[in-house]
C-alpha atoms as a PDB file:
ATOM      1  CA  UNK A   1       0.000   0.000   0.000  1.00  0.00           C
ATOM      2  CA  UNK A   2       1.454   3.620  -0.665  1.00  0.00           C
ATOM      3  CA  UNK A   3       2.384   5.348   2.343  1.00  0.00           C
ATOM      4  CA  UNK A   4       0.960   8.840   2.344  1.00  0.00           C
ATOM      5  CA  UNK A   5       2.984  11.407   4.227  1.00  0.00           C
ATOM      6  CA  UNK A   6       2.286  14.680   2.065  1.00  0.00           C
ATOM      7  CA  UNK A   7      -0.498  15.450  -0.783  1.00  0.00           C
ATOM      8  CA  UNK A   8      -0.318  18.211  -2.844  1.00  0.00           C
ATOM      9  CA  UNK A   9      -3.235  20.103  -4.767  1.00  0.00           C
ATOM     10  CA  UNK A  10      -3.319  22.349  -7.412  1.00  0.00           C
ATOM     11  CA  UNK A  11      -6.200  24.196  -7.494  1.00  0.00           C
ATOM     12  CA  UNK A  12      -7.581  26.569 -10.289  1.00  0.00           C
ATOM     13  CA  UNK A  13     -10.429  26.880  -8.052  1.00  0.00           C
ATOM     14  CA  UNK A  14     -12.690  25.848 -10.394  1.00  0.00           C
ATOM     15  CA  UNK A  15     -15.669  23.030  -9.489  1.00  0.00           C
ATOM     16  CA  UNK A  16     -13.558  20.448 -10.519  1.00  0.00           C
ATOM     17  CA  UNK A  17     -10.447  21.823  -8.279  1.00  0.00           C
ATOM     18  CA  UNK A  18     -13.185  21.568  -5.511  1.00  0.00           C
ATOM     19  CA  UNK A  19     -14.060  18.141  -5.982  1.00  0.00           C
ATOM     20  CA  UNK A  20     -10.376  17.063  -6.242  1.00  0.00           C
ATOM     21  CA  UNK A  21      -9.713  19.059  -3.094  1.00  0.00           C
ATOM     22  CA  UNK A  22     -12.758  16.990  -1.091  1.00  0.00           C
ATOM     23  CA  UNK A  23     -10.957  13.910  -2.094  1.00  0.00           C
ATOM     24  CA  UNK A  24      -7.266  15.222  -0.965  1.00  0.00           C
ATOM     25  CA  UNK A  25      -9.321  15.742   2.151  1.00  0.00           C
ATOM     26  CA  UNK A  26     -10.295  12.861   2.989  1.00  0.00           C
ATOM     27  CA  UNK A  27      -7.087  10.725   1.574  1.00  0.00           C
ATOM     28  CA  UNK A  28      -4.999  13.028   4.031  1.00  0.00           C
ATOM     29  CA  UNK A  29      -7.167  12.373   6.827  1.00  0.00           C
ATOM     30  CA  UNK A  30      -7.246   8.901   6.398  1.00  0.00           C
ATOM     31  CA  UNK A  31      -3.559   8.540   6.258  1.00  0.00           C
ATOM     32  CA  UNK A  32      -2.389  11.150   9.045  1.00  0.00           C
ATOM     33  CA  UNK A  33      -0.757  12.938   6.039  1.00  0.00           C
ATOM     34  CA  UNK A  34      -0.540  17.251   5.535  1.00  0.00           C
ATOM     35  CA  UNK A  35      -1.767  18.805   2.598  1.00  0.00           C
ATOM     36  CA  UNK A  36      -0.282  21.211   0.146  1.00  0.00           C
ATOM     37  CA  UNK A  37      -2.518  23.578  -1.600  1.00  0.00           C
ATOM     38  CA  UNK A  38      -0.861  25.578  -4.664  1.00  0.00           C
ATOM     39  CA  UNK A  39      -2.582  27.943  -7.121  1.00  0.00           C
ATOM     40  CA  UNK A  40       0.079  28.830 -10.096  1.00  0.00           C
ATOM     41  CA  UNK A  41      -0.401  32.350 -11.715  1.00  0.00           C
ATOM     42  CA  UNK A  42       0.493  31.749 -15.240  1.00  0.00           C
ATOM     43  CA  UNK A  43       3.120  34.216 -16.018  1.00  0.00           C
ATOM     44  CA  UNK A  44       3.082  36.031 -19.361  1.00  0.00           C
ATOM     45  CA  UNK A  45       5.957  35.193 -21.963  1.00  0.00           C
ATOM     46  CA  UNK A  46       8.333  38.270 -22.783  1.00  0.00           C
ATOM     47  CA  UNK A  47       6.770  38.590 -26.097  1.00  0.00           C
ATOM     48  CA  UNK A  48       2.865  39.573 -24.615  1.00  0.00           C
ATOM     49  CA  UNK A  49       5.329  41.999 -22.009  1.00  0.00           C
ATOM     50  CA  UNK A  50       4.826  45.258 -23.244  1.00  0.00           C
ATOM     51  CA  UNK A  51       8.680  46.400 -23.435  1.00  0.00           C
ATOM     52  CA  UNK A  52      10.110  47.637 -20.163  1.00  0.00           C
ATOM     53  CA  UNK A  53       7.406  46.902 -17.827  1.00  0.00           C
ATOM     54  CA  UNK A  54       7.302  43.677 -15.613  1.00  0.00           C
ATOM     55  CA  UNK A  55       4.416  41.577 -15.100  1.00  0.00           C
ATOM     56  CA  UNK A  56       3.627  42.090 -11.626  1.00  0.00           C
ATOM     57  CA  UNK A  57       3.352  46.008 -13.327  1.00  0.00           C
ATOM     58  CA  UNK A  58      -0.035  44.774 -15.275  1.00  0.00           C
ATOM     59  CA  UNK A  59      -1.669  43.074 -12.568  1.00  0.00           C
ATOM     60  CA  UNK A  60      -4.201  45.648 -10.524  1.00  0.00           C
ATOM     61  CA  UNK A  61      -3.517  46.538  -6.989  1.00  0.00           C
ATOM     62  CA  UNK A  62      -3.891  43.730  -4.351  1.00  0.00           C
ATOM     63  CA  UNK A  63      -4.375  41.112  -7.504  1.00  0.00           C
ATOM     64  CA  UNK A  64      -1.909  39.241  -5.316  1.00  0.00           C
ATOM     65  CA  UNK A  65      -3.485  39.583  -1.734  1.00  0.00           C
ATOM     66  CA  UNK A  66      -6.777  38.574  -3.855  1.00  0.00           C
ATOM     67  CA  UNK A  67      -5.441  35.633  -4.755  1.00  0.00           C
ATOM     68  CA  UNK A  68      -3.996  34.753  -1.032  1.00  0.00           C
ATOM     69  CA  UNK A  69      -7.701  35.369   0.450  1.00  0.00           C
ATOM     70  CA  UNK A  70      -9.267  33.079  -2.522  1.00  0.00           C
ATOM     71  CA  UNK A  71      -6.030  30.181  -1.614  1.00  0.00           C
ATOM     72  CA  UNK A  72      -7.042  30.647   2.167  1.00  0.00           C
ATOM     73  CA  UNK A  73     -10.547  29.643   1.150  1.00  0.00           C
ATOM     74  CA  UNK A  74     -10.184  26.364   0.314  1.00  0.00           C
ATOM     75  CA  UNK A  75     -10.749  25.111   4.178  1.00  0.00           C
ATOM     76  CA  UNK A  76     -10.648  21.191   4.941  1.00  0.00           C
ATOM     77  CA  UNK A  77     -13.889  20.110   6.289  1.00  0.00           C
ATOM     78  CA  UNK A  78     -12.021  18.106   8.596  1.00  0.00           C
ATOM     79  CA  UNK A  79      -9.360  20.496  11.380  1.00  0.00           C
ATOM     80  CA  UNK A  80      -7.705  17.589  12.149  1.00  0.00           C
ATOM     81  CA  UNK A  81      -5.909  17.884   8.529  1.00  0.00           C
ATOM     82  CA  UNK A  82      -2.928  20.166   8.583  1.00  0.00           C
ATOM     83  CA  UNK A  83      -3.338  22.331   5.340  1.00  0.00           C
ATOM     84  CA  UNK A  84      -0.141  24.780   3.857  1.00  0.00           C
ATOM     85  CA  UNK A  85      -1.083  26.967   1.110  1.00  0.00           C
ATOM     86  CA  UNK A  86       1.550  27.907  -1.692  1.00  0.00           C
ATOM     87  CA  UNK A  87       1.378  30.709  -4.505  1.00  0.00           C
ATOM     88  CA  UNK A  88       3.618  30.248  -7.213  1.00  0.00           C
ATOM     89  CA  UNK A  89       4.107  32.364 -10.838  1.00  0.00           C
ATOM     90  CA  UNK A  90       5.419  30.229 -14.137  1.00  0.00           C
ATOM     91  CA  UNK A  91       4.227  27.777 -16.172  1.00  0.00           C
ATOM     92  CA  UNK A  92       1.335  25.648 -14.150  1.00  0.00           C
ATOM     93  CA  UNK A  93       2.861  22.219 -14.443  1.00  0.00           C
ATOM     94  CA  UNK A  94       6.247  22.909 -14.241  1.00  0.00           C
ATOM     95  CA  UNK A  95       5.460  24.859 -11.060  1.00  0.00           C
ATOM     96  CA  UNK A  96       3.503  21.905  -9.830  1.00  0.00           C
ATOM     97  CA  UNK A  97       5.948  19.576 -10.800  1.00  0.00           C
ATOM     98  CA  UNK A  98       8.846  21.754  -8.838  1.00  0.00           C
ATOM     99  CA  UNK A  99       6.602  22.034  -5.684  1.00  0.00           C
ATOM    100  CA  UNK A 100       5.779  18.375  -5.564  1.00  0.00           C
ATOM    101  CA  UNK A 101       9.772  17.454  -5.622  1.00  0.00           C
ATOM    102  CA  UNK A 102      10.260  20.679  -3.299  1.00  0.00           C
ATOM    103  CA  UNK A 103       7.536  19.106  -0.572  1.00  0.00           C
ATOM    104  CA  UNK A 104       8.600  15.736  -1.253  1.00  0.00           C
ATOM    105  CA  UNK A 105       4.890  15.024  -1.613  1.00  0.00           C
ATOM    106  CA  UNK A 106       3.921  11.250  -2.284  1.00  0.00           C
ATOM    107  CA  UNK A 107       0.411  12.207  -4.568  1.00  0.00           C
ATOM    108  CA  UNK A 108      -0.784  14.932  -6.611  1.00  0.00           C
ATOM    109  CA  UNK A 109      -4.591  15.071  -6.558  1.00  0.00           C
ATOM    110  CA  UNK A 110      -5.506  17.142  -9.482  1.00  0.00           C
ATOM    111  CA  UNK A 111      -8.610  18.397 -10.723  1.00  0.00           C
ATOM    112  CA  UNK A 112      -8.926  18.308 -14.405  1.00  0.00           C
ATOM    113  CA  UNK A 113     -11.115  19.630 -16.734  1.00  0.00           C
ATOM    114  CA  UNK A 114     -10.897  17.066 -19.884  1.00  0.00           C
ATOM    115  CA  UNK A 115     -10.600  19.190 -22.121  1.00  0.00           C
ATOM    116  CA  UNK A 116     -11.226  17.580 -25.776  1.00  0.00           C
ATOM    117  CA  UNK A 117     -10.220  18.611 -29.209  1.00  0.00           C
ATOM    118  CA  UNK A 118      -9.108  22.511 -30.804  1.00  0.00           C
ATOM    119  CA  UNK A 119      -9.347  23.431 -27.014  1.00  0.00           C
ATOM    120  CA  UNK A 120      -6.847  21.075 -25.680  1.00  0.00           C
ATOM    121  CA  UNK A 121      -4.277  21.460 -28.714  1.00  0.00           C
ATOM    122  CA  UNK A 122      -4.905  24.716 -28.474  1.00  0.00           C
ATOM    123  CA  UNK A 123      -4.512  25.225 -24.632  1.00  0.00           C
ATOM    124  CA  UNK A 124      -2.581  22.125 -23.628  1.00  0.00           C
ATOM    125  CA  UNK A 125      -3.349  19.571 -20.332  1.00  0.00           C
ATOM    126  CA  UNK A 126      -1.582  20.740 -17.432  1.00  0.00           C
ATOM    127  CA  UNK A 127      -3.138  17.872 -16.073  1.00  0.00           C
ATOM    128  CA  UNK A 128      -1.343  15.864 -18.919  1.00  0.00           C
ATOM    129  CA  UNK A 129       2.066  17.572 -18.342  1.00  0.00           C
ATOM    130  CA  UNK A 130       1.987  16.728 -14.354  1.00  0.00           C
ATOM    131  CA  UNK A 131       1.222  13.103 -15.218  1.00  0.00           C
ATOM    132  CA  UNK A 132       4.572  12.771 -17.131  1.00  0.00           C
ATOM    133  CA  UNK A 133       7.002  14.914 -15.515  1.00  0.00           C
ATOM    134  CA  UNK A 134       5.532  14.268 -11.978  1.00  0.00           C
ATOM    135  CA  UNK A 135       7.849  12.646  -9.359  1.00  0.00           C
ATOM    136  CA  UNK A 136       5.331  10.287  -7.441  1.00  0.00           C
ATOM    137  CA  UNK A 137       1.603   9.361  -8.561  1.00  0.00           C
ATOM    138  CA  UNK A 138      -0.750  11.426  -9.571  1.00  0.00           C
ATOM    139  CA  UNK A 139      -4.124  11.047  -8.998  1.00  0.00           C
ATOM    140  CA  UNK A 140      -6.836  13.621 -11.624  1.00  0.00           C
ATOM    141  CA  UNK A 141     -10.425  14.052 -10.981  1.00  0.00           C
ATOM    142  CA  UNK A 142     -13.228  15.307 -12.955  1.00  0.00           C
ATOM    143  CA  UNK A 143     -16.427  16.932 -11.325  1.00  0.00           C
ATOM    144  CA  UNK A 144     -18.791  14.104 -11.531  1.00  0.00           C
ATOM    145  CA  UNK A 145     -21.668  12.034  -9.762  1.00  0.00           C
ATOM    146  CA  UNK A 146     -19.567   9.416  -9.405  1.00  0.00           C
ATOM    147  CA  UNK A 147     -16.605  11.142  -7.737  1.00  0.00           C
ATOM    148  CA  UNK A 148     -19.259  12.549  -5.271  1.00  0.00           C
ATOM    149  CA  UNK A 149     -19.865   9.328  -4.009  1.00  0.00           C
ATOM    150  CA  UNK A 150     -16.366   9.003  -3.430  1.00  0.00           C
ATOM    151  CA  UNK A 151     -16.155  11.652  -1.228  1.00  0.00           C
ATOM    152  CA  UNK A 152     -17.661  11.630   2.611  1.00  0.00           C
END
């Protein structure tokens, strides 16, 4: 059996994020591991930079301290869970992939949207990325009936 020690989640907080976080939930509980919650802020390429100002420059005013109250949001249902929240800026999956190896974390639980055709090849899977670069197992979840069940 895998021995569960740390779980991270990416969250996009999106319904299927939600669902996958329920199910981190109740994994870590069940295993006396902590949780890692990450949202990524994509960052912009150099080439969508408008020349000499930075990113953080295009972003309105407390965009950041936004984002920290939305991270601090996603509450276990159960206290007994210890829950750290990360913000990180780059490319989602690489970041995900760096925080999982930087936490040491045993399972990604990772909502995913499943995306199909132009969207995906036009957007890409982050979900899809973290599956093949990802250090330990990863475990993706899409918002459904059955996943509900799943989940106390």
């Amino acid at each position: 059996m895998l021995a569960l020690k740390t779980l991270l989640h990416p969250t996009d907080f999106s319904e299927h994020s939600r669902y996958a976080f329920r199910l981190a939930c109740s994994l870590a509980r069940d295993h006396g591991a902590r949780l890692v919650v990450v949202h990524v802020v994509m960052t912009l390429g150099p080439e969508l930079v408008p020349a000499g100002e930075a990113v953080t420059q295009l972003q309105p005013e407390g965009y950041q301290q936004k984002l920290w109250d939305d991270l601090h949001q996603v509450q276990s249902p159960d206290p007994s869970v210890p829950v750290e929240y990360r913000l990180a800026e780059g490319d989602p999956a690489e970041e995900i992939v760096r925080l999982a190896k930087e936490t040491g974390c045993d399972l990604i639980v990772l909502g995913t949207h499943g995306r199909t055709g132009l969207e995906r090849l036009l957007m890409g899977s982050v979900a899809e990325q973290v599956v093949r670069k990802a250090p330990c197992p990863v475990l993706t979840v899409k918002a459904t009936e059955a996943v509900s069940s799943l989940i106390p």
